[in-house]
N, C-alpha and C. Protein backbone atom coordinates (compact mmCIF):
# COMPACT_ATOMS: atom_id res chain seq x y z
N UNK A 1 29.31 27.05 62.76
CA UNK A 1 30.23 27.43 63.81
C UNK A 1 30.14 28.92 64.13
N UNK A 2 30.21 29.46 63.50
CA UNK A 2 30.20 31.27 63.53
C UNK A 2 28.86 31.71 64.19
N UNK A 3 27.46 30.93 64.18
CA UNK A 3 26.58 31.10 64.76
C UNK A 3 26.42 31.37 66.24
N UNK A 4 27.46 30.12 66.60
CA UNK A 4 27.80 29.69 68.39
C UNK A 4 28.34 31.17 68.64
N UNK A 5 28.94 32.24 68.16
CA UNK A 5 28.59 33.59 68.59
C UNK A 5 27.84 34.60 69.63
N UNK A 6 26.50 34.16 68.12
CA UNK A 6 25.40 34.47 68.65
C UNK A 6 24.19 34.13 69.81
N UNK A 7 24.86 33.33 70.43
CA UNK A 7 23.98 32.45 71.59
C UNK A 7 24.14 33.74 72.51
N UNK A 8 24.97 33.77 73.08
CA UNK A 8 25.03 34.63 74.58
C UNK A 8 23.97 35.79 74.03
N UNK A 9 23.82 36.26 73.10
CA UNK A 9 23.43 37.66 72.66
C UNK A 9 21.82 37.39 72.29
N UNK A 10 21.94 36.11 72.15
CA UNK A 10 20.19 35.31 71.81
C UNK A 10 19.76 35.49 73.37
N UNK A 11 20.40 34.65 74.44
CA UNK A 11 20.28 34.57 75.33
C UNK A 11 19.95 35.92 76.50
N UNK A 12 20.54 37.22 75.90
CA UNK A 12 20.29 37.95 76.94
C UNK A 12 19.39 38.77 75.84
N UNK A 13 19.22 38.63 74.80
CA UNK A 13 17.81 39.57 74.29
C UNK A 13 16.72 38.62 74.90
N UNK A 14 16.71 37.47 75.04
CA UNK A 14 15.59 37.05 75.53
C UNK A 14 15.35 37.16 76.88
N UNK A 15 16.37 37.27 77.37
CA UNK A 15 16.18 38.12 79.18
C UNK A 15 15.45 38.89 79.02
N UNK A 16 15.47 40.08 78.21
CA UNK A 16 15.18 41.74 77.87
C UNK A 16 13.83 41.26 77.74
N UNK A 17 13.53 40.84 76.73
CA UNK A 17 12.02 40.19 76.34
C UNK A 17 11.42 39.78 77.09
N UNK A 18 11.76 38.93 78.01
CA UNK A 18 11.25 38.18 79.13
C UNK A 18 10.49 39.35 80.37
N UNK A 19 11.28 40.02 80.50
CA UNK A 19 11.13 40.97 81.32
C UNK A 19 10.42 42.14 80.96
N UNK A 20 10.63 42.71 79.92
CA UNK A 20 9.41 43.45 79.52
C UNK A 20 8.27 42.87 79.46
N UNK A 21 7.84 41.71 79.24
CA UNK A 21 6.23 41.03 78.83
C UNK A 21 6.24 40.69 80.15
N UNK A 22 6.94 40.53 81.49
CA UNK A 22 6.69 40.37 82.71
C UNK A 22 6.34 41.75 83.61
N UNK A 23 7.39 43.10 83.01
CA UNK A 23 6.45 44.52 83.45
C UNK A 23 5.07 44.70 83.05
N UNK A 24 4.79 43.92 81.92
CA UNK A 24 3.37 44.55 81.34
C UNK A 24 2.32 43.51 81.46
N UNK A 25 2.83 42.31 82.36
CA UNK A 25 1.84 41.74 82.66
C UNK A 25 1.64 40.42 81.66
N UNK A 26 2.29 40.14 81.17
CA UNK A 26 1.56 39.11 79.30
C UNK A 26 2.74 38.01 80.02
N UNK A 27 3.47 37.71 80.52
CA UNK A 27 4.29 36.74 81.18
C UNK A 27 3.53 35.18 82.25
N UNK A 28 2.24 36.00 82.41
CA UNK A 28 1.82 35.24 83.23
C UNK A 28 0.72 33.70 82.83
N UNK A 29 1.49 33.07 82.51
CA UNK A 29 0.35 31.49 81.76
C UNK A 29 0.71 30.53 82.59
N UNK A 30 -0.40 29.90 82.84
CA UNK A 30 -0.43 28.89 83.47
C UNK A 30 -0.45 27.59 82.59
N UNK A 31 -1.40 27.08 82.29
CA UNK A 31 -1.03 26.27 81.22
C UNK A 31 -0.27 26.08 80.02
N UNK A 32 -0.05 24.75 79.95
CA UNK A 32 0.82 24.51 78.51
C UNK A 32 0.54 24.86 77.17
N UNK A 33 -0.47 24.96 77.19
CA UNK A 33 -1.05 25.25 75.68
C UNK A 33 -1.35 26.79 75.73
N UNK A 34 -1.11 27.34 76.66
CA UNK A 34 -0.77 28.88 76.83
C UNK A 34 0.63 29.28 76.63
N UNK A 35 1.56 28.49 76.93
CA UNK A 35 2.75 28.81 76.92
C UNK A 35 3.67 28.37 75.53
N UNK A 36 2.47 27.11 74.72
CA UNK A 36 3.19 27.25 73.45
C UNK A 36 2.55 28.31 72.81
N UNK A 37 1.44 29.10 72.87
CA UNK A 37 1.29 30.30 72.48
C UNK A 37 1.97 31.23 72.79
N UNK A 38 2.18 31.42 73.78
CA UNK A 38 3.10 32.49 74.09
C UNK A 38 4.55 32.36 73.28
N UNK A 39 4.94 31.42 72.32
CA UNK A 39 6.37 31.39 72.07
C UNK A 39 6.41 32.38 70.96
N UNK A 40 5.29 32.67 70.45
CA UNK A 40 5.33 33.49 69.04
C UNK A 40 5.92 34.80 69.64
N UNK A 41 5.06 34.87 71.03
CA UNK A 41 5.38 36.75 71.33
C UNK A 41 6.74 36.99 71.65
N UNK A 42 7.54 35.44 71.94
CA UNK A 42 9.26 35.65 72.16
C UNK A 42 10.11 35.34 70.72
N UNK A 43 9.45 34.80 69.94
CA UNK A 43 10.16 34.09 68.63
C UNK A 43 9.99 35.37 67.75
N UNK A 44 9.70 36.11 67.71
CA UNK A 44 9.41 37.04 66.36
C UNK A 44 10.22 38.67 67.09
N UNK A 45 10.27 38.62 67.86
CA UNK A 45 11.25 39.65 68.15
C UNK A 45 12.61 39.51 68.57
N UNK A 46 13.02 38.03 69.19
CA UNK A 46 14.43 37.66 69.07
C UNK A 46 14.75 37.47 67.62
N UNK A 47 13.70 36.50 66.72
CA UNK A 47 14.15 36.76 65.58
C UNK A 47 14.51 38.21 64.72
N UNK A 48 13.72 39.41 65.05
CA UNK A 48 14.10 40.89 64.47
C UNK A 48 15.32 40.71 64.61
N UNK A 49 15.59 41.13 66.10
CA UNK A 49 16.80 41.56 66.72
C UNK A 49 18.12 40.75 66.13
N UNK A 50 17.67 39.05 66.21
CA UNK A 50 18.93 38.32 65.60
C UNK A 50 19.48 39.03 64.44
N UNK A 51 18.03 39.13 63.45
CA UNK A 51 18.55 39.13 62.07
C UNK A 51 18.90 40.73 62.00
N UNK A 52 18.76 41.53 62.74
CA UNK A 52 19.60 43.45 62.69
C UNK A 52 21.01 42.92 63.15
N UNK A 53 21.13 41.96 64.28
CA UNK A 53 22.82 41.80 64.88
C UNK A 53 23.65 41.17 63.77
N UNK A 54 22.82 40.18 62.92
CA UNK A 54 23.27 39.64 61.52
C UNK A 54 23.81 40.64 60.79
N UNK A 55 23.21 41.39 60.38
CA UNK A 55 23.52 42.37 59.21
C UNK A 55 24.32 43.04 59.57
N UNK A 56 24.35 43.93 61.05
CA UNK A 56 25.52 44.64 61.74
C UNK A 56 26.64 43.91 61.17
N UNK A 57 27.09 42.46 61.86
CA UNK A 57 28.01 42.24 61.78
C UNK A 57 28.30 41.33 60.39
N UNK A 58 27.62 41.25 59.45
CA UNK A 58 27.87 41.51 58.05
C UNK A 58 28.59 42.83 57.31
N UNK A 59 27.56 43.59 57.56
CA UNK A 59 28.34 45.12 57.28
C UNK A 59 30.11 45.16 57.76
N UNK A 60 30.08 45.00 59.24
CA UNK A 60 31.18 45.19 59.50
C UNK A 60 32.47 44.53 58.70
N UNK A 61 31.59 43.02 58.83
CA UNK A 61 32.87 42.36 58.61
C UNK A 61 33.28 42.51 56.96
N UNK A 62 32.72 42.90 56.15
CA UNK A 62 32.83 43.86 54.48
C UNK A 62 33.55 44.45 54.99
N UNK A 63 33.38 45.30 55.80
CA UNK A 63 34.18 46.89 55.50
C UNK A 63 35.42 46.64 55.63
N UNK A 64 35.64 45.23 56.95
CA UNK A 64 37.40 45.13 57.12
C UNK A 64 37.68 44.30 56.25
N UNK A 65 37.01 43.77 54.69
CA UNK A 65 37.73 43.61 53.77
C UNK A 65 37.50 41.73 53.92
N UNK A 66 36.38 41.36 54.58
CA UNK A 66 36.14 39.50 54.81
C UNK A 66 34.61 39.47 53.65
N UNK A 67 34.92 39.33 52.75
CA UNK A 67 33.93 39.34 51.42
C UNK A 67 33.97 37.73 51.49
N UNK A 68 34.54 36.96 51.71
CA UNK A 68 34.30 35.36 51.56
C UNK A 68 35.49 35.45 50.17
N UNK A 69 36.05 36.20 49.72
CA UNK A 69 36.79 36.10 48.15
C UNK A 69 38.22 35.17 48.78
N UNK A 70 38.48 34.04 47.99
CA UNK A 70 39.52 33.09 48.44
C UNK A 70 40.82 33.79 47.85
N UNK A 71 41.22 35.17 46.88
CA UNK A 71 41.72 35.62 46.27
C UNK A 71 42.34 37.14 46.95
N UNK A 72 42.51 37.14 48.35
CA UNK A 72 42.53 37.99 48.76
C UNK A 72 44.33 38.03 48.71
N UNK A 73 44.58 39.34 49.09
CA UNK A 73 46.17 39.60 48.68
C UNK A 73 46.44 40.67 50.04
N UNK A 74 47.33 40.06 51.24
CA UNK A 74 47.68 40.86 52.21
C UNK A 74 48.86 41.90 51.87
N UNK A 75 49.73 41.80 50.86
CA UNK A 75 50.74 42.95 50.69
C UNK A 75 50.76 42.62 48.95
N UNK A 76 51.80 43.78 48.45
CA UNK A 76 51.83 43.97 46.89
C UNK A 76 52.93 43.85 46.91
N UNK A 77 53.56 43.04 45.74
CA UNK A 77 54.80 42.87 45.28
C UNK A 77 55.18 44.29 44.79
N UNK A 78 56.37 44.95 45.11
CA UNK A 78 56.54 46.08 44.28
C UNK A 78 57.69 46.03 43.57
N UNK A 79 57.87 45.65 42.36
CA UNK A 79 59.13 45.33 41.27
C UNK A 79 59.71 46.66 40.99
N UNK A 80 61.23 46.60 40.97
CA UNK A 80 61.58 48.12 40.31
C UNK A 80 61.95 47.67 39.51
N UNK A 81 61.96 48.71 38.15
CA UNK A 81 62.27 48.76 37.01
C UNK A 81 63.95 49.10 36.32
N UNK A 82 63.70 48.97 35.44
CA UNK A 82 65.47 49.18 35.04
C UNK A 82 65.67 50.75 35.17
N UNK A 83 64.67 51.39 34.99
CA UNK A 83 64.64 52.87 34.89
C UNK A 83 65.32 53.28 36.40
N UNK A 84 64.15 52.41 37.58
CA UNK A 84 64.45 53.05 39.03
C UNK A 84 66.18 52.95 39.39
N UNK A 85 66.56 51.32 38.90
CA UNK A 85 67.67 51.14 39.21
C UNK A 85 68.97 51.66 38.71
N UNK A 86 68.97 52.41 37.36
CA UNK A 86 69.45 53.73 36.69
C UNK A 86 69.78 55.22 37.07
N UNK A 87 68.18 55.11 37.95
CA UNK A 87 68.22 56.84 38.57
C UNK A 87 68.91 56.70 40.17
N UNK A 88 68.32 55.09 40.68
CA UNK A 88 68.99 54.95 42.04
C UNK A 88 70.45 55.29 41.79
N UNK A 89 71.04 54.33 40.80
CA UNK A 89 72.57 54.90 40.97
C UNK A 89 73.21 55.93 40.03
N UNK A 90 72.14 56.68 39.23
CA UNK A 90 72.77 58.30 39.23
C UNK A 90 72.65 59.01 40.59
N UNK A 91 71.45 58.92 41.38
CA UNK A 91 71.33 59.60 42.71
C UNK A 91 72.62 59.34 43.81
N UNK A 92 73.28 57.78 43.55
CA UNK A 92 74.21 57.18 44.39
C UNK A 92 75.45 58.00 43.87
N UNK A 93 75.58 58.04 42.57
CA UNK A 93 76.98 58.28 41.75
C UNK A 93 77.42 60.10 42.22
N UNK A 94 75.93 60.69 42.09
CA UNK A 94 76.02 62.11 42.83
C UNK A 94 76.45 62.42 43.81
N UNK A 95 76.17 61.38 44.75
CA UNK A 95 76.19 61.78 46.33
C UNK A 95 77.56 61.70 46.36
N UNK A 96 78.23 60.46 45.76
CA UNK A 96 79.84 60.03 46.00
C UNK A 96 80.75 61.35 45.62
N UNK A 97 80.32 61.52 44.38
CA UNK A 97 80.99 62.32 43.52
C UNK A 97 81.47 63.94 44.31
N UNK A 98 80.16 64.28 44.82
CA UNK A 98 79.84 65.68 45.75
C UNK A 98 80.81 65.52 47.08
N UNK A 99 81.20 64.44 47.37
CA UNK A 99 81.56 64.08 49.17
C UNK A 99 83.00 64.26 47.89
N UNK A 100 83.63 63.26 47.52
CA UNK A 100 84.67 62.91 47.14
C UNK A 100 85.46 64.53 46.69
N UNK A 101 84.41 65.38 46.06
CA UNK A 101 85.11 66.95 45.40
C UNK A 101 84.68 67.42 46.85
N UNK A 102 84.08 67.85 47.58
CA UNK A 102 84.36 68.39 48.57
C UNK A 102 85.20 68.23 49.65
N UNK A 103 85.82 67.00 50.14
CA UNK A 103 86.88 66.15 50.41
C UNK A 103 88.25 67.14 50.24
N UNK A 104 88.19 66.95 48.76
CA UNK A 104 89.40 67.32 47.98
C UNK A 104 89.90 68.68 48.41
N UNK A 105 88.40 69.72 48.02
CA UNK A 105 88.48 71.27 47.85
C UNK A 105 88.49 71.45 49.52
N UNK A 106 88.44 70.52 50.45
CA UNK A 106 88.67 71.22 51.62
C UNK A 106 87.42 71.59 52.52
N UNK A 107 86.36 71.27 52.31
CA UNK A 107 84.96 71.79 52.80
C UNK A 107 84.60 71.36 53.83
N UNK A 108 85.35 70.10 54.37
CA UNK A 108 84.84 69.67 55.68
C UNK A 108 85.56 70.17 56.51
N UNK A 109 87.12 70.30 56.23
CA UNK A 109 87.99 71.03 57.38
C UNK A 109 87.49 72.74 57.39
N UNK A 110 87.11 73.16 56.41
CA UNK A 110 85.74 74.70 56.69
C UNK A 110 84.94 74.39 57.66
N UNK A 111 84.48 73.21 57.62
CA UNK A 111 83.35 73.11 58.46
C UNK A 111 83.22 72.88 59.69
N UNK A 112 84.50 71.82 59.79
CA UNK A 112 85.03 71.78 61.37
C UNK A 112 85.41 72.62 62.19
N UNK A 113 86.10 73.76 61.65
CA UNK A 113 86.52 74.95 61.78
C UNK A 113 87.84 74.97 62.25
N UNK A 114 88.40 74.19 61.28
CA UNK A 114 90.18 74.05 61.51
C UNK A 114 90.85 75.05 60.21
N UNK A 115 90.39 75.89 59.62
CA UNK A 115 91.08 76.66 58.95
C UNK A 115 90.33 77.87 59.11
């Protein structure tokens, strides 16, 4: 299936091919048994070309991480620990603590600028 791709791209390198061996003259056979000769001079350079567009899009498709591995992992579980959930609520217990004494001592009506 993944091959059916590569048709259109078979198809217009062999345009390219076609047409160069028709600038230079080698296009022109009349007979049949000329023209199954002639398939080598189109078969061995669509084949290059196939097999460089192969590897291109081998390479590529590695790099974005399509190795064929059935074990692939789109996100990471990230577990917190008893430690994080300890420091989260010393960090929480601070914040309260700081609002609640400043509250008291008056620091927001300083700030509003009502005294």
């Amino acid at each position: 299936m993944a091959g059916y791709q590569f048709l259109p791209l078979i198809k217009d390198e062999f345009e390219i091919i076609r047409s160069a061996h028709r600038i230079r003259g080698a296009g022109r056979t009349i007979t049949l048994l000329d023209k199954l000769k002639q398939i080598k001079n189109y078969a061995i350079p669509l084949l290059a070309s196939g097999i460089m567009k192969a590897e291109r899009t081998a390479v590529a498709m590695e790099s974005k991480g399509f190795t064929g591995d059935r074990n692939r992992e789109f996100h990471k579980v990230i577990t917190v620990s008893k430690k994080g959930w300890i420091l989260f609520c010393l960090l929480v217990s601070i914040v309260l603590v700081s609002a609640f004494t400043s509250h008291k001592l008056g620091y927001p009506a300083l700030y509003m600028g009502e005294r």
